[in-house]
Protein backbone atom coordinates (compact mmCIF):
# COMPACT_ATOMS: atom_id res chain seq x y z
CA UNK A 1 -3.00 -24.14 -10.03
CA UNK A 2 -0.67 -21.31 -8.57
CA UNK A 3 -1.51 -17.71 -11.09
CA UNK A 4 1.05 -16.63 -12.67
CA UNK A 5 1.98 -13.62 -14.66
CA UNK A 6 3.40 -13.33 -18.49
CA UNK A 7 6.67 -12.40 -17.67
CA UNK A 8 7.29 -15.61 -15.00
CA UNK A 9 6.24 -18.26 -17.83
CA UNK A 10 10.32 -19.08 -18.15
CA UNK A 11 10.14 -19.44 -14.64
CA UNK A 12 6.70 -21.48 -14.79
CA UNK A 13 8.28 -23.58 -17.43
CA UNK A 14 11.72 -24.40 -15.92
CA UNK A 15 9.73 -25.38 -12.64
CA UNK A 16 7.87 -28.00 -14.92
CA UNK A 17 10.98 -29.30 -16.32
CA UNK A 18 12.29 -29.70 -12.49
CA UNK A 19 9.39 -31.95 -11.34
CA UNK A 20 9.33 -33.71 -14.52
CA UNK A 21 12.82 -35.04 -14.21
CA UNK A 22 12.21 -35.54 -10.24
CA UNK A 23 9.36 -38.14 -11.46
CA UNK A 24 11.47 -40.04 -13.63
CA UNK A 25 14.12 -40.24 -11.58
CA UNK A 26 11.40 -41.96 -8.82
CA UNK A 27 9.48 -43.76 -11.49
CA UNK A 28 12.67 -45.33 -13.20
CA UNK A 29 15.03 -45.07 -10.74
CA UNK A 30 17.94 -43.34 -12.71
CA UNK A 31 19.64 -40.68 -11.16
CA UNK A 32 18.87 -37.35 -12.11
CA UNK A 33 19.79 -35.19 -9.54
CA UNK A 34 23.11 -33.68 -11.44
CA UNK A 35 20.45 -32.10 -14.25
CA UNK A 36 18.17 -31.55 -11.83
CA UNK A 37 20.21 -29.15 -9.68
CA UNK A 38 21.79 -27.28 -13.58
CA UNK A 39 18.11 -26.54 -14.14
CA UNK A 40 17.40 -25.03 -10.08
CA UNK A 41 20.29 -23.05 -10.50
CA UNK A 42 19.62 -21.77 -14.21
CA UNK A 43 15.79 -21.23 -12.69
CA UNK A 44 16.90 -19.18 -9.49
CA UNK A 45 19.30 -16.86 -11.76
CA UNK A 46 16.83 -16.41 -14.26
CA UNK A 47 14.16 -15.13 -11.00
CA UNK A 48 17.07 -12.80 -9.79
CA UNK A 49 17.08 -11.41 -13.18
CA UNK A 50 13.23 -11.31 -13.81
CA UNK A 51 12.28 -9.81 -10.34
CA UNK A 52 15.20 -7.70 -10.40
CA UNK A 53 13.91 -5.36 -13.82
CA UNK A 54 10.49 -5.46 -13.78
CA UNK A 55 8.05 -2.79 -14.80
CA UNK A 56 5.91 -0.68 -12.58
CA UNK A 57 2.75 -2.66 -14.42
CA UNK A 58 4.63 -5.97 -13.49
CA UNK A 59 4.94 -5.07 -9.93
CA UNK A 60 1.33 -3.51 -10.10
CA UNK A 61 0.28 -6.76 -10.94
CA UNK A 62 2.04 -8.27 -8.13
CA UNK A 63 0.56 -6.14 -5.63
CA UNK A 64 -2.61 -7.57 -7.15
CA UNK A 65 -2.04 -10.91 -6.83
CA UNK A 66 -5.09 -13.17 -5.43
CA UNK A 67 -2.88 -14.93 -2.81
CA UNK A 68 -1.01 -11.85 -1.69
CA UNK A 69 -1.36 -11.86 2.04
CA UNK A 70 -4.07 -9.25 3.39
CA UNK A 71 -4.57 -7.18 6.64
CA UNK A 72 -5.53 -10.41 8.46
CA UNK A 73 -3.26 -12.32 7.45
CA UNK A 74 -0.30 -10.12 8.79
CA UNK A 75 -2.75 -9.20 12.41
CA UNK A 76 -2.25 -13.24 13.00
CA UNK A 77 1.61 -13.40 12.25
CA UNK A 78 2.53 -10.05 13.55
CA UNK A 79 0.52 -8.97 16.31
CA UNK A 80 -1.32 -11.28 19.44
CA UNK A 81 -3.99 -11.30 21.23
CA UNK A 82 -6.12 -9.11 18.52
CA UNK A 83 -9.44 -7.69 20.02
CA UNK A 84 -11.59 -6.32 17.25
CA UNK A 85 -13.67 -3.39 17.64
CA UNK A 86 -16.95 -2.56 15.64
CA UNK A 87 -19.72 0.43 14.80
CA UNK A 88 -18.99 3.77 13.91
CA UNK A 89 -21.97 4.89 15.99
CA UNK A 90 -24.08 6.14 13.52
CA UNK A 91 -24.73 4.28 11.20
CA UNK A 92 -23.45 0.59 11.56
CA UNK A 93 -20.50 -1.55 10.94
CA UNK A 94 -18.31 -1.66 7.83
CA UNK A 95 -16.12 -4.75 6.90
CA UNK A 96 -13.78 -2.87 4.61
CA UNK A 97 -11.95 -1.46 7.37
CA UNK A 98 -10.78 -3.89 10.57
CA UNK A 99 -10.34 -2.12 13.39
CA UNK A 100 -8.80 -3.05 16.94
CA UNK A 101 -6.58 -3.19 19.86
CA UNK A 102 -3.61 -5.90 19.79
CA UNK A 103 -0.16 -6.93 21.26
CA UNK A 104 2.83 -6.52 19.26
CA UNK A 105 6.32 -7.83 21.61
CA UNK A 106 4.47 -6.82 24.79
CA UNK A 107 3.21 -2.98 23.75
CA UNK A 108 -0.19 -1.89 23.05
CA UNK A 109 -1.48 -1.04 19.93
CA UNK A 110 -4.25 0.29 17.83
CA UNK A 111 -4.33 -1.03 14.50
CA UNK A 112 -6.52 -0.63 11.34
CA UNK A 113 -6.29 -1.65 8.03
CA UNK A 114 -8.23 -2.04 4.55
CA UNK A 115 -9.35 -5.67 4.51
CA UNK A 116 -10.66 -7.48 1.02
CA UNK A 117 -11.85 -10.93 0.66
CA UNK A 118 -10.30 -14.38 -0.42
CA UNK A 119 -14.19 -15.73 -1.78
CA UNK A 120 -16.23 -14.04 -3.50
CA UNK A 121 -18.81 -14.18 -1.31
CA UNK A 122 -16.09 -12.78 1.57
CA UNK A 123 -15.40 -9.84 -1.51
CA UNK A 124 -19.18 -9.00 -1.59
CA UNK A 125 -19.31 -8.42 2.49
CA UNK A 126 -15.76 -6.54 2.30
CA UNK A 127 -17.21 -4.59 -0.51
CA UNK A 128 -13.59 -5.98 -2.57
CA UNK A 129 -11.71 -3.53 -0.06
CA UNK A 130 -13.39 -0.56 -0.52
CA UNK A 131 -14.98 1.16 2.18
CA UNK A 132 -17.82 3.38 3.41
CA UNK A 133 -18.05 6.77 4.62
CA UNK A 134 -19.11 4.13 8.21
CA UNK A 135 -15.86 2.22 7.46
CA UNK A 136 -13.54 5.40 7.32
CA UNK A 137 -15.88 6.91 10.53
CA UNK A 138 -15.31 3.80 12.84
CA UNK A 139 -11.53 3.88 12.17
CA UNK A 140 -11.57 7.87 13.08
CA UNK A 141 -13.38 6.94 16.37
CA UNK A 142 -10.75 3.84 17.17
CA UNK A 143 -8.00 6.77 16.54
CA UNK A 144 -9.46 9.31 19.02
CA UNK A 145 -9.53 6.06 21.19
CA UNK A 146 -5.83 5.35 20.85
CA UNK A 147 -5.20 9.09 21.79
CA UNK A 148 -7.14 8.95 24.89
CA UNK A 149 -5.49 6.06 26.13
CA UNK A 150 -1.88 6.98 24.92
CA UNK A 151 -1.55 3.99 22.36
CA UNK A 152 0.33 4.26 19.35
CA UNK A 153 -1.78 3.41 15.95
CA UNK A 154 -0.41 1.26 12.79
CA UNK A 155 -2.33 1.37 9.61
CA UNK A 156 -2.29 -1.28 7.02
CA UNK A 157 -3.10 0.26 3.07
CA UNK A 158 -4.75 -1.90 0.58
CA UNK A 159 -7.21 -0.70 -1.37
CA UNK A 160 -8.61 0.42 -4.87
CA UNK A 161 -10.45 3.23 -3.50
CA UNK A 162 -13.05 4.49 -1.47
CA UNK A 163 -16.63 2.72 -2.32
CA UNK A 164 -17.72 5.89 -4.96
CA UNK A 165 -21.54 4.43 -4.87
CA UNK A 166 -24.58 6.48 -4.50
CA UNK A 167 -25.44 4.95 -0.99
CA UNK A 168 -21.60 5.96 0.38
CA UNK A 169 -22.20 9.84 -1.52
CA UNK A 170 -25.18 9.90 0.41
CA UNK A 171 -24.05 9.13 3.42
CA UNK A 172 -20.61 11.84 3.23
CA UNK A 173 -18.14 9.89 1.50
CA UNK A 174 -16.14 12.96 0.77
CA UNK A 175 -16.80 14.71 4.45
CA UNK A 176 -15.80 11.09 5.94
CA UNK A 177 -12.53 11.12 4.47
CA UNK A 178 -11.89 14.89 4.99
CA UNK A 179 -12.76 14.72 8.48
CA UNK A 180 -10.13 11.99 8.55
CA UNK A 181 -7.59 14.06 7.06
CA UNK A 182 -8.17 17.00 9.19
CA UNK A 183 -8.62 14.74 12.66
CA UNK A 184 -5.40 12.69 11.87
CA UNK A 185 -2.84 15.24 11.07
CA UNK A 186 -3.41 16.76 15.06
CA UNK A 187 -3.51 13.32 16.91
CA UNK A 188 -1.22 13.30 19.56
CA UNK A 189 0.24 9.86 19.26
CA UNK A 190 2.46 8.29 16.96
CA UNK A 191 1.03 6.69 13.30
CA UNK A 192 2.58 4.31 10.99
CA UNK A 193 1.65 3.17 8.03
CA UNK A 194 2.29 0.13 5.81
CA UNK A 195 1.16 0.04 1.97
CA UNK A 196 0.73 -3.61 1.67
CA UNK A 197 -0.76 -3.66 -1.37
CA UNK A 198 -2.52 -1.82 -3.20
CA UNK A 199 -2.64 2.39 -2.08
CA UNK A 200 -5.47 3.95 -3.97
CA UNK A 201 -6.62 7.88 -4.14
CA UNK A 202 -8.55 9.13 -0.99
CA UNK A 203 -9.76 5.89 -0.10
CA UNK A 204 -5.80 5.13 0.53
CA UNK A 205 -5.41 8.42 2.75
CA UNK A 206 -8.38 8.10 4.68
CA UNK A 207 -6.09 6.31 6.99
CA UNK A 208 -2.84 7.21 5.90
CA UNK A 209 -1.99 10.69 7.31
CA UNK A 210 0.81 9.67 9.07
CA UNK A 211 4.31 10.07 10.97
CA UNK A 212 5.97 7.70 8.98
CA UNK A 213 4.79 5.68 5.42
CA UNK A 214 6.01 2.54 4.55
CA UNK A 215 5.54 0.64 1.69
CA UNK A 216 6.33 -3.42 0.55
CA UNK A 217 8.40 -3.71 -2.40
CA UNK A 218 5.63 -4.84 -4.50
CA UNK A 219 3.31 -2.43 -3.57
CA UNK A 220 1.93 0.95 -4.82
CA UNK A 221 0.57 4.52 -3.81
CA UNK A 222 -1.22 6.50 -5.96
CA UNK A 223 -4.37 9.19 -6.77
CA UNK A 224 -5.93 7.29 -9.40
CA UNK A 225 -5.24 3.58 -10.85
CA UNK A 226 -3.30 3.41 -13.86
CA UNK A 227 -6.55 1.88 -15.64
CA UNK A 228 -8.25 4.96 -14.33
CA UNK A 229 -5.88 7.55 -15.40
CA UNK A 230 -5.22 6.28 -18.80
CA UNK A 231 -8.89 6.07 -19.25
CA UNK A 232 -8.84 9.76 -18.40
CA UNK A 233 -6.09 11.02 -20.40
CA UNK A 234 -5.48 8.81 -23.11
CA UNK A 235 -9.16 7.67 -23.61
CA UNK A 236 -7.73 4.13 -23.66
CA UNK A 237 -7.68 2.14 -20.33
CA UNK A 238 -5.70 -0.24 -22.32
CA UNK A 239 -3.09 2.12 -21.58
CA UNK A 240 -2.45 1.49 -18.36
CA UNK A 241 0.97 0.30 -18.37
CA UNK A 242 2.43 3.36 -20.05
CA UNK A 243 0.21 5.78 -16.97
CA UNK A 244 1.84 2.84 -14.33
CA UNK A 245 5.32 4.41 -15.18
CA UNK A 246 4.30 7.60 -16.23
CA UNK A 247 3.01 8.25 -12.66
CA UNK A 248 5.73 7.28 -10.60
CA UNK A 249 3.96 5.21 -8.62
CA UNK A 250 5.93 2.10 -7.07
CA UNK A 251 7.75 1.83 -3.45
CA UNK A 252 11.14 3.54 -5.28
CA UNK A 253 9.76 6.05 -6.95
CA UNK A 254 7.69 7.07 -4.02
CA UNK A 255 10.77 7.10 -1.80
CA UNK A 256 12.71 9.31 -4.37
CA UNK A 257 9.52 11.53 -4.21
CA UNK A 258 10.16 11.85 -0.37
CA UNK A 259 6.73 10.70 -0.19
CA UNK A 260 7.08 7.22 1.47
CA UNK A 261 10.16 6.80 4.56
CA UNK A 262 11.34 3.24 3.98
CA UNK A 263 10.51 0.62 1.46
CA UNK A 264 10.21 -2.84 3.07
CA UNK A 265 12.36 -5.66 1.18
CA UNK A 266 9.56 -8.64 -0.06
CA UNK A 267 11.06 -12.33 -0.64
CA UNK A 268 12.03 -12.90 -4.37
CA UNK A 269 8.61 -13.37 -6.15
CA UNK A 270 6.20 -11.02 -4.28
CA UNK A 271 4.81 -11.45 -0.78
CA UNK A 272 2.30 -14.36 -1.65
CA UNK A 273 5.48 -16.42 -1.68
CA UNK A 274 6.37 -16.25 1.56
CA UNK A 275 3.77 -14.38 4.07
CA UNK A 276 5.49 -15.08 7.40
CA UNK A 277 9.01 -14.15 6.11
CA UNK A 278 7.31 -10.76 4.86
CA UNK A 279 5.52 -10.28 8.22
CA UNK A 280 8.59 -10.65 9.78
CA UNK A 281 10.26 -7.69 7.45
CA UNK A 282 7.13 -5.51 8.53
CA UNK A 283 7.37 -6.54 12.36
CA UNK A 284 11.14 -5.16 12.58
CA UNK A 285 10.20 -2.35 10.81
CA UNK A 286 7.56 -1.38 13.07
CA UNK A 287 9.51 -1.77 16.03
CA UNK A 288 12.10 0.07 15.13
CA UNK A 289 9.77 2.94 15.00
CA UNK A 290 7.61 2.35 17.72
CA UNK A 291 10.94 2.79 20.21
CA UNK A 292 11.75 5.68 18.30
CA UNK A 293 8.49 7.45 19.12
CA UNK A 294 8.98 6.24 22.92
CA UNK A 295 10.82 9.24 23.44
CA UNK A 296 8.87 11.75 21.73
CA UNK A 297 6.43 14.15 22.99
CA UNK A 298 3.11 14.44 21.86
CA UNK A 299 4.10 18.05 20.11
CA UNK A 300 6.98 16.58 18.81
CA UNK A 301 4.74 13.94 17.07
CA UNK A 302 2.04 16.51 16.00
CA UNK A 303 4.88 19.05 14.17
CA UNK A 304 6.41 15.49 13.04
CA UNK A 305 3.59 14.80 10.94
CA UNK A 306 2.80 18.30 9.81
CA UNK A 307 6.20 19.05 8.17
CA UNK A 308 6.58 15.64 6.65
CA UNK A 309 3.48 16.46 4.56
CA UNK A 310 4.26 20.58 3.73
CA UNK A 311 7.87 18.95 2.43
CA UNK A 312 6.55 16.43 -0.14
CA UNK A 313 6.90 17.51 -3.55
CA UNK A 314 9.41 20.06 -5.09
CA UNK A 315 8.20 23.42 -7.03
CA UNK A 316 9.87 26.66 -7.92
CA UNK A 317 8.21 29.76 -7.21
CA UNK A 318 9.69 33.28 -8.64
CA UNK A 319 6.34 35.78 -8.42
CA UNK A 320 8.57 38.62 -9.10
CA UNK A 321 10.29 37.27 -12.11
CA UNK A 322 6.88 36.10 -13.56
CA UNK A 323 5.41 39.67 -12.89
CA UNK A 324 8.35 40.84 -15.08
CA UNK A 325 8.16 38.71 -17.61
CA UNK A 326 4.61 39.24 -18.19
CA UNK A 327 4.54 43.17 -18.13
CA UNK A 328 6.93 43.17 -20.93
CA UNK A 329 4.90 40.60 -23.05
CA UNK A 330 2.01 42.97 -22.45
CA UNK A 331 3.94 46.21 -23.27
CA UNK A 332 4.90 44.74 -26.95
CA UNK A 333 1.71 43.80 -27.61
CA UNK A 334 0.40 47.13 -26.63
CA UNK A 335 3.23 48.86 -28.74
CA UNK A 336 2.37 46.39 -31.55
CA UNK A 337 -1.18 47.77 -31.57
């Protein structure tokens, strides 16, 4: 049976009531169709209306969903011809992160992207999506690839979090990631990035330095998981629905934070509705930007990347006024005394 969330039980129900009456009407055969299409048309407004206000915990939950289309799910309806490349050359090969070379309306590409598992058994070898220092090394060595050989690089967000296990600390989680950081922001070629799903702390931005960031309706970017963060400051992980919209985390508000470029439009429901419809938003997306970058030069795309990151956030800075301020607060209290 399909999952479904709290808030889509009217939904759930009315869509019972639907194939109920379509039974009778074959069992019996009256003809029901007349109620039949009152209660499709009361269903699909009451969806517009549902999906239309729903919560940054509601959509969180979305991007969670267990049938929400992953990385290799949108390689196979997006891209062709898909040849996957293993190894970071040190250590060995980690199936968190898919890396590789494939076709996307004739141009070469290098894409990469955070890849969980359907099974469970397929979750324990992905490691649920979270990778390891080796994961976050071998994409870092398919970049400097890309660069070499002048091919633009996509990147495909959806995780928790990077692996934070004692075998990945010992290996350089935290160098991994930094290196990644530091390496991606002076590539030479073009990067774009889609949140599909879930975009979580580091292990999100390990490969998400990027020209451009864009993120599916459902999904979300953030440091820490709601769960996490109320944990942390309201020493109640129960509270993770008031930290979901206390943190600003879903596709509009990261656009009004200037911190994502374009939010891609999902089919009513969420993504695990309709994958190849969704692939098809992403696709046009991507090649809109990938002929935009055809006429860019490589400094171009360096200072691109640079100054989209120095202009995220907003803060005020007055040094002289706060020198004032606090030289007089100093000279009462000396005067007091």
């Amino acid at each position: 049976m399909e999952k479904s969330f709290d808030f889509e039980q009217p939904i759930v129900e009315l869509n019972k009531r639907i194939d109920d009456l379509k039974k009778s009407s074959e069992s019996s055969d009256i003809d029901l169709s007349e109620q039949v299409e009152d209660l499709e048309k009361t269903r699909d407004e009451l969806k517009q209306k549902i999906y239309a206000s729903l919560t940054p915990w509601q959509r969180m939950q979305i991007a969670r969903h267990p049938k929400r289309p992953y990385f290799s799910d949108y390689v196979r309806l997006i891209f062709k011809d898909f040849l996957e490349l293993r190894g970071d050359r040190v250590f060995g090969d980690d199936q968190a992160i898919l890396c590789g070379i494939a076709i996307i309306d004739g141009e070469s590409v290098v894409v990469i992207g955070h890849q969980k598992g359907r099974t469970l058994e397929e979750n324990i070898s992905r490691n649920f999506g979270m990778a390891h220092p080796e994961g976050y090394r071998k994409a870092l060595r398919v970049m400097n690839l890309a660069e070499k050989f002048n091919k633009p690089i996509i990147t495909f967000i959806d995780t928790s979090g990077a692996y934070p296990g004692i075998a990945a600390e010992e290996r350089g989680q935290a160098e991994a990631i930094a290196r990644n950081l530091r390496d991606m922001s002076n590539l030479k070629v073009p990067i774009i990035t889609v949140v599909i799903s879930e975009g979580g702390s580091g292990g999100a931005l390990g490969i998400g330095v990027s020209n451009k960031i864009l993120c599916l309706e459902n999904a979300y970017y953030s440091v820490i998981s709601p769960e996490g963060c109320a944990a942390i400051l309201f020493r109640d992980s129960s509270k993770a629905p008031e930290a979901a919209k206390a943190m600003k985390i879903t596709a509009k508000d990261l656009m009004n934070l200037n911190v994502i470029d374009e939010i891609i439009k999902e089919p009513l429901g969420g993504a695990h509705y309709d994958p190849p419809r969704t692939a098809t938003a992403i696709k046009t997306v991507l090649n809109k930007y990938l002929r935009y970058y055809k006429s860019k030069s490589s400094k171009e795309i360096v200072y691109e990347r640079y100054s989209k990151f120095r202009n995220i956030g907003i803060y005020k800075e007055d040094v002289k006024e706060s020198y004032k301020a606090s030289r007089n607060e100093s000279n009462k209290k000396s005067k007091a005394c």
